[in-house]
Structures are given as structure tokens and as C-alpha cells.
Protein backbone atom coordinates (compact mmCIF):
# COMPACT_ATOMS: atom_id res chain seq x y z
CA UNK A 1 14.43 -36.63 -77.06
CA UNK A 2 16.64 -34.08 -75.78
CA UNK A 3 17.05 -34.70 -71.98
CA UNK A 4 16.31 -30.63 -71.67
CA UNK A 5 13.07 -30.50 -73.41
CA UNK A 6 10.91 -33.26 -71.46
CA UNK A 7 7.86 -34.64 -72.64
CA UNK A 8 4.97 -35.60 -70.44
CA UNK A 9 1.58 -36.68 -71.19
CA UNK A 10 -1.09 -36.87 -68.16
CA UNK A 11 -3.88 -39.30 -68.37
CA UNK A 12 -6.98 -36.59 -68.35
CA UNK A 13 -4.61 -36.24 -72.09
CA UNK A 14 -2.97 -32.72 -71.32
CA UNK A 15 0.75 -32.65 -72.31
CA UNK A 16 3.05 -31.10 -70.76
CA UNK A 17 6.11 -29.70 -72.54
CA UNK A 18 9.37 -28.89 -70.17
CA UNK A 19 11.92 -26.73 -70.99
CA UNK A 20 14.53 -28.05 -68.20
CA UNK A 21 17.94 -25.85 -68.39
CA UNK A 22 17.32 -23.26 -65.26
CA UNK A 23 20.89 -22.58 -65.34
CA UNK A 24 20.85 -20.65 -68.27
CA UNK A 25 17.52 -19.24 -67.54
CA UNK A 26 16.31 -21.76 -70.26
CA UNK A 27 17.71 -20.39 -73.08
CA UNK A 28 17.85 -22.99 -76.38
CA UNK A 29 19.90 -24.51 -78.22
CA UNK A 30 19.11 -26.02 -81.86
CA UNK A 31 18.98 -29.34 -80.54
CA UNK A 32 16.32 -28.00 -77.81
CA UNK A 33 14.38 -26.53 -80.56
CA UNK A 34 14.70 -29.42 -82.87
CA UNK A 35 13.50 -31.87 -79.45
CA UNK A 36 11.13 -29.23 -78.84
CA UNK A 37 9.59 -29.83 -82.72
CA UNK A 38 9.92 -33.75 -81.64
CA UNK A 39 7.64 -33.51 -78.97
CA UNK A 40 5.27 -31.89 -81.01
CA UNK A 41 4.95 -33.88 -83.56
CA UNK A 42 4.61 -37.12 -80.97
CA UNK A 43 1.64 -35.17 -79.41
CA UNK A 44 0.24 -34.51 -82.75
CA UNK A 45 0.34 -38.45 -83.53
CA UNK A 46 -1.33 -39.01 -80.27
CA UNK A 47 -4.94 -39.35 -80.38
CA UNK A 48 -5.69 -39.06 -76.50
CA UNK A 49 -3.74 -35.69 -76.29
CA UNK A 50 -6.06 -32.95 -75.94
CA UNK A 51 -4.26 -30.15 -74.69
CA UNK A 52 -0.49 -28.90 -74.32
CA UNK A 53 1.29 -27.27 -71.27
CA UNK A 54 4.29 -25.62 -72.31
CA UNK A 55 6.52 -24.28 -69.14
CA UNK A 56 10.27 -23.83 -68.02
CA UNK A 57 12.12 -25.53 -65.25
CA UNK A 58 13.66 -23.19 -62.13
CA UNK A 59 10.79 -20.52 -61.15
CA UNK A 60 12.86 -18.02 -62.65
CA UNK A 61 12.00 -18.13 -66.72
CA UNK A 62 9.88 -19.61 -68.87
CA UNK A 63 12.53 -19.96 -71.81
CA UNK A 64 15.36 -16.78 -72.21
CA UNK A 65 15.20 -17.27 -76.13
CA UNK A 66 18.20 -18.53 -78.07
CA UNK A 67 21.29 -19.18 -75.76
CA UNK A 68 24.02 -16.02 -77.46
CA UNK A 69 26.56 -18.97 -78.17
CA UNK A 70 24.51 -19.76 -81.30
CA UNK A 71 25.72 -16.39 -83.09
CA UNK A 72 29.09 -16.54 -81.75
CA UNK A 73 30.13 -17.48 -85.78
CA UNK A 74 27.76 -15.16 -87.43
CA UNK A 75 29.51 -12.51 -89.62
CA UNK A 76 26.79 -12.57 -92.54
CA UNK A 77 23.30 -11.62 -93.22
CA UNK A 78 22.23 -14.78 -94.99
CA UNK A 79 23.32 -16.25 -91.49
CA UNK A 80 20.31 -14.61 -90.06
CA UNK A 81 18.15 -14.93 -93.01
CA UNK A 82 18.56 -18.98 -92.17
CA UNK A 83 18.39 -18.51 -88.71
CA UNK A 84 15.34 -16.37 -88.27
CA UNK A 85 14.08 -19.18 -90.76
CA UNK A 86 14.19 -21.57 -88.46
CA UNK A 87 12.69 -20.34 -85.27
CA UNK A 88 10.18 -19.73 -87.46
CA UNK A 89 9.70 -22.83 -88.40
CA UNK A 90 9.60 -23.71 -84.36
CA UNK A 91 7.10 -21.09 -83.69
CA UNK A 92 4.72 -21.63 -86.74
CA UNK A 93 4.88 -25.77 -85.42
CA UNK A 94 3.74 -24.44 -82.27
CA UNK A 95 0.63 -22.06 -83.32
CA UNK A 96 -0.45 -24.90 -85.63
CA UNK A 97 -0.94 -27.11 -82.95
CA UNK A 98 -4.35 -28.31 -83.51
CA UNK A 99 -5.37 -28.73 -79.95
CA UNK A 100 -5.31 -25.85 -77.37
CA UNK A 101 -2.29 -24.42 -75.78
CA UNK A 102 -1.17 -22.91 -72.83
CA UNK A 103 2.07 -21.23 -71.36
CA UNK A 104 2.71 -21.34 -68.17
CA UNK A 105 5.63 -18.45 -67.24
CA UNK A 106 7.55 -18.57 -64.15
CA UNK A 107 9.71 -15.26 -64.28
CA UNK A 108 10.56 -13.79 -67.39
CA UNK A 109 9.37 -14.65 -70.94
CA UNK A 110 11.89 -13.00 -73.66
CA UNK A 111 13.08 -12.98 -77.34
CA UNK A 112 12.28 -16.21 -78.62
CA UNK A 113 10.31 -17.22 -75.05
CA UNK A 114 8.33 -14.06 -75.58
CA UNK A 115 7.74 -15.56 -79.50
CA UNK A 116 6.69 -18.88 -78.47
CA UNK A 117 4.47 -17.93 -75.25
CA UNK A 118 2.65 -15.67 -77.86
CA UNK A 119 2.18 -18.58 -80.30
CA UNK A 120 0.00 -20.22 -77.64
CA UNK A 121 -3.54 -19.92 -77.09
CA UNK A 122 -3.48 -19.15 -73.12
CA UNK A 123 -0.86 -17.51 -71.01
CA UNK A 124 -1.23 -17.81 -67.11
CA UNK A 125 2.03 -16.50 -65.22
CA UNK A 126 3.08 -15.57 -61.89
CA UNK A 127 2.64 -12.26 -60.17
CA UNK A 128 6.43 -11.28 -60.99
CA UNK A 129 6.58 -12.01 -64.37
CA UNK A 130 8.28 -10.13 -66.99
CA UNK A 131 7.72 -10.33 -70.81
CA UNK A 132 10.09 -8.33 -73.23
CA UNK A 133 12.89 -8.40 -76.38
CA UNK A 134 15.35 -6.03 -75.37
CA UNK A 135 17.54 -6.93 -78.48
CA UNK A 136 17.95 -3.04 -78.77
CA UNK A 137 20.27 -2.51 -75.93
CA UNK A 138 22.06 -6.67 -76.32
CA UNK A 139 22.08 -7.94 -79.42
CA UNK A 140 20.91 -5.47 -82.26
CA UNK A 141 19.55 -7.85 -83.71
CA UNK A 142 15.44 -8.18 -84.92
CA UNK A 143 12.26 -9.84 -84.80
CA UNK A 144 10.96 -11.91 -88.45
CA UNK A 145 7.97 -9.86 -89.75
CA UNK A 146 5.79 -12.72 -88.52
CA UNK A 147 6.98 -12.97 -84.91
CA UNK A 148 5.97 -8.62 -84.61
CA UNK A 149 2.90 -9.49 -86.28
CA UNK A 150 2.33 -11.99 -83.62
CA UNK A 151 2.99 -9.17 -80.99
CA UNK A 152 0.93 -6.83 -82.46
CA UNK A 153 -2.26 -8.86 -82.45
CA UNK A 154 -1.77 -9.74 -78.89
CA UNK A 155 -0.41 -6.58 -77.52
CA UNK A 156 -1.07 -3.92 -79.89
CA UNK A 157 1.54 -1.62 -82.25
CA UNK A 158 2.21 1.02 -79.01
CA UNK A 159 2.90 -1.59 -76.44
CA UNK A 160 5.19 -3.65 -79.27
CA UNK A 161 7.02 -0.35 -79.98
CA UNK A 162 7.72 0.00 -76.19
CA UNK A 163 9.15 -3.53 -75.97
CA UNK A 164 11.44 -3.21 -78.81
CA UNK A 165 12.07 0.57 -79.38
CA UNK A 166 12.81 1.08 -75.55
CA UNK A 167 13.75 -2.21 -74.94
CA UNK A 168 11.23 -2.24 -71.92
CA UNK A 169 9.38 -4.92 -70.49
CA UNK A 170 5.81 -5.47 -69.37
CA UNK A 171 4.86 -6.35 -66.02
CA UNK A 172 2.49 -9.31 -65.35
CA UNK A 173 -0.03 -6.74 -64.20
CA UNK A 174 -0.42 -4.85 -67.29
CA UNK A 175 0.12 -8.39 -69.22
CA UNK A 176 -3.10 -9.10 -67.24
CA UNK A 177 -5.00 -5.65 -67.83
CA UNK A 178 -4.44 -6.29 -71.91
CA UNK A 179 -5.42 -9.37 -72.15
CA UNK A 180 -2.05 -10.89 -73.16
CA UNK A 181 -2.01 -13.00 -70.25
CA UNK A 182 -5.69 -15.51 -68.50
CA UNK A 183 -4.42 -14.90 -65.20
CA UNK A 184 -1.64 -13.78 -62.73
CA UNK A 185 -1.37 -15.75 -59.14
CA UNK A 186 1.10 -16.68 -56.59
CA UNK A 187 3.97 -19.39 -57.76
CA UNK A 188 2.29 -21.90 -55.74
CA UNK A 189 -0.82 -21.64 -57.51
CA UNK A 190 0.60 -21.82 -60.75
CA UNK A 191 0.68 -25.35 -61.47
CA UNK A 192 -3.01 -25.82 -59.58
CA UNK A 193 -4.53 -22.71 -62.31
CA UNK A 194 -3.19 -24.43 -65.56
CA UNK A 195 -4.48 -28.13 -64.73
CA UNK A 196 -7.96 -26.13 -64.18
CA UNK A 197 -7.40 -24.39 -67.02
CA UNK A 198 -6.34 -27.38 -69.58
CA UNK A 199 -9.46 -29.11 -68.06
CA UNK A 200 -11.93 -26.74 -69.48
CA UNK A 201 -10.36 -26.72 -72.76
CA UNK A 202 -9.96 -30.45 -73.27
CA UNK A 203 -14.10 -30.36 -71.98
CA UNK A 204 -15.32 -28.26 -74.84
CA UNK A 205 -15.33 -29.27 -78.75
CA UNK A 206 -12.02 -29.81 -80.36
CA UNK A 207 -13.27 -29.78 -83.58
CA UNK A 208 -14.79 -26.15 -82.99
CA UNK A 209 -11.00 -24.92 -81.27
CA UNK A 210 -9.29 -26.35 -83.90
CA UNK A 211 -10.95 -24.03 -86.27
CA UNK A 212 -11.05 -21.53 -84.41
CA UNK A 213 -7.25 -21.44 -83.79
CA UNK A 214 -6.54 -21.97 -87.47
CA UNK A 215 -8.75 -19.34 -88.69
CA UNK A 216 -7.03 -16.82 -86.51
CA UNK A 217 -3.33 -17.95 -87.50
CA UNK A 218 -4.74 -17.02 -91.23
CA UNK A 219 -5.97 -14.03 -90.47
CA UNK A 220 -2.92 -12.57 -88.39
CA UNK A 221 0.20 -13.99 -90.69
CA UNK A 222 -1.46 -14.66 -93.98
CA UNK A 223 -4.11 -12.07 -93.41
CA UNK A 224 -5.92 -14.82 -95.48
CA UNK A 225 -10.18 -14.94 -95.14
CA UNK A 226 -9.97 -18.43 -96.90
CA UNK A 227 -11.58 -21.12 -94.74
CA UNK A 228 -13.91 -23.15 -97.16
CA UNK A 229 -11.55 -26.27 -96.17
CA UNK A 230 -12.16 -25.03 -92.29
CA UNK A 231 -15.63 -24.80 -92.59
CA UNK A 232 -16.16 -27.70 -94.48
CA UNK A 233 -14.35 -30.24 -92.48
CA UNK A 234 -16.45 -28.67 -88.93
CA UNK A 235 -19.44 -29.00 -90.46
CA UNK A 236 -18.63 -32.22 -92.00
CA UNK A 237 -18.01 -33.84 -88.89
CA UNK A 238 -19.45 -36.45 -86.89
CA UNK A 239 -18.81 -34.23 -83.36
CA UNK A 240 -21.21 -31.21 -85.29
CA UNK A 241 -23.53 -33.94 -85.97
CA UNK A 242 -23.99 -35.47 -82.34
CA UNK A 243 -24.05 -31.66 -81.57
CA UNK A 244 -26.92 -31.26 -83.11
CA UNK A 245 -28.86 -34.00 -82.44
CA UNK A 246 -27.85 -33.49 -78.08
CA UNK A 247 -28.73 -30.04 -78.83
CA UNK A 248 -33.02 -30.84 -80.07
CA UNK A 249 -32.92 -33.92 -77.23
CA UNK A 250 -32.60 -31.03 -74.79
């Protein structure tokens, strides 16, 4: 593993997922994204983990998106075309996960943070967050198709437009008032809220959630209503079955 993208795994079975490079506000590399598709794929193999934590290191952001030295040597399209590629290949590993997920933002959540904080289930942040893509006043560069789709569901085409039209960013207190973020406390609390938070989760079926989650990744980027395999597999299983049967003992 990268030595900036730490993996941890807690014995209740929550994972947490560090992003440790403060001094560039967290921004990634391709080796921190490839690390970054390491670690999930070791929670994935790991039975007992039943819930991820992703954060950044510092107080100050949850990840910055890609550090700017990456396009230093772009000068064609088909540069981008593979680029934009990949992250989605980073962000779609991250909405598949299969158990639930939260991020936990510390300051400022943009670009590719903003992506991959969207691509989790649950978002708790501090009172002075900030969530945005200002690419049209930096880099003039764009979002993939998938990645605005993403920001659409959870925020909604006028509040999408405002982030990358206007290049503004939202506040955690309109974050909060949307819906786009569980909750908004002080820094000290952070840590405290998303233990409480990845305790509920990992309490409550895991079969059901990991349908759930599916489904909705269908819906919103292959605006697919297919789910005979989903449905079959819940109802197939021996958790439904023992949820029955509790269910008519009570």
C-alpha cells in the first residue's frame, strides 16, 4: 500500500480509509488512486468488514481531487478521454462497495473529492465545510457524464449548475438542508458521529443494504430497472430466511 492512502480495519469491522497528504490538501496522485482501489479490494475480500470510513488527514480537506502535476503533459483530448476513464474506474470501485459507506469531510471536498464523497452512501462533515468543482475559473476542464449524474441525484440540476457554471461552492449548512450531507457538528465531534454512525449500519441487514445500494447505482448511471439477479439473491438468502422466522417468533 501506498504509505498516503492508509488502511485500517477496527474490530466492531468498520474500515477506515485515510487519505494522509495534508500538505497538498490531499490531492492524488495515480499511485494514491491505484492504493486507494487496493484497499478496496482487501476490504472486499474481508469477511468481518462491514462498513467503510473514508476521510482525509489535516482538518483542512477531505481529498482536493487530482494533484494539477498529473496534466502538466497533457496536450491531447484522448489524454483526457483515458484520464477521465480512470477516475472513473476509482469512483465506480467505490459506489460498488457492497457494504455501507461513509465520508467523513474535514474542510473542503472538491473535483474528484467532491466525486468520491458523492459515491458514498453517508456524508457527515464539519460545520465549515465546503463542497465544490470550480474547474471553470482553474482548470477548464469537465466532469465524465457519470460523475454530473452523480451530482444531480444528490444535489439536484440547479444546485449542480451553480457549482460548475459559477464555480461556487456549497456551504455545510445548505449541504445539510438538501440532504447531501447526515449531519454537520463541531471538528471534535466528528470522529465520535461517524463511529455512531458506522455502528447502526453494520447493526442492520447487509444483505438488504447491499441491494439497496446496487439498485440505486442502476438506476442513477445505467438508468437500468433490471434487478431479477438483486432480488433473487435477497430473497434467496439464508439472512431473509432467519428474518422471517425471528419475525413470527415475535
Amino acid at each position: 500500500m501506498n504509505e498516503l492512502v492508509q488502511l485500517r480495519i477496527a474490530p466492531s469491522g468498520a474500515a477506515h480509509i485515510t487519505i494522509a497528504r495534508p500538505e497538498r490538501h490531499n490531492a492524488m496522485t495515480q499511485a494514491m488512486y491505484e492504493s486507494l482501489l487496493e484497499c478496496i479490494a482487501e476490504c472486499a475480500r474481508n469477511p468481518q468488514v462491514r462498513a467503510i470510513v473514508f476521510r482525509g488527514a489535516g482538518g483542512k480537506s477531505f481529498i482536493s481531487g487530482t494533484d494539477i502535476a498529473h496534466f502538466a503533459d497533457f496536450t491531447r483530448g484522448e489524454q483526457g478521454i483515458a484520464y477521465e476513464a480512470f477516475v472513473e474506474k476509482v469512483i465506480d470501485s467505490v459506489e460498488r462497495i457492497a457494504v455501507p459507506t461513509i465520508a467523513v469531510i474535514d474542510g473542503w471536498a472538491v473535483g474528484g473529492g467532491l466525486a468520491l464523497a458523492t459515491a458514498c452512501d453517508f456524508r457527515l462533515c464539519t460545520e465549515g465545510a465546503r463542497f465544490g468543482a470550480p474547474i471553470a475559473k482553474t482548470l477548464s476542464n469537465t466532469l465524465s457524464s457519470r460523475n454530473i449524474a452523480r451530482l444531480q441525484a444528490a444535489l439536484g440540476v440547479p444546485r449542480v449548475k451553480k457549482m460548475l457554471l459559477l464555480a461556487e461552492y456549497i456551504d455545510a449548512a445548505e449541504a445539510l438542508a438538501c440532504g447531501f450531507v447526515y449531519a454537520a457538528c463541531a471538528a471534535d465531534q466528528l470522529g465520535e458521529r461517524a463511529n455512531a454512525l458506522a455502528e447502526r449500519l453494520m447493526a442492520l441487514s447487509g444483505v438488504t443494504q447491499a441491494a439497496v445500494k446496487e439498485t440505486i447505482r442502476r438506476i442513477v448511471i445505467e438508468q437500468s430497472l433490471e434487478d431479477d439477479d438483486l432480488v433473487h439473491a435477497v430473497y434467496g438468502s439464508q439472512a431473509f430466511r432467519q428474518g422471517v422466522a425471528g419475525f413470527l417468533k415475535r
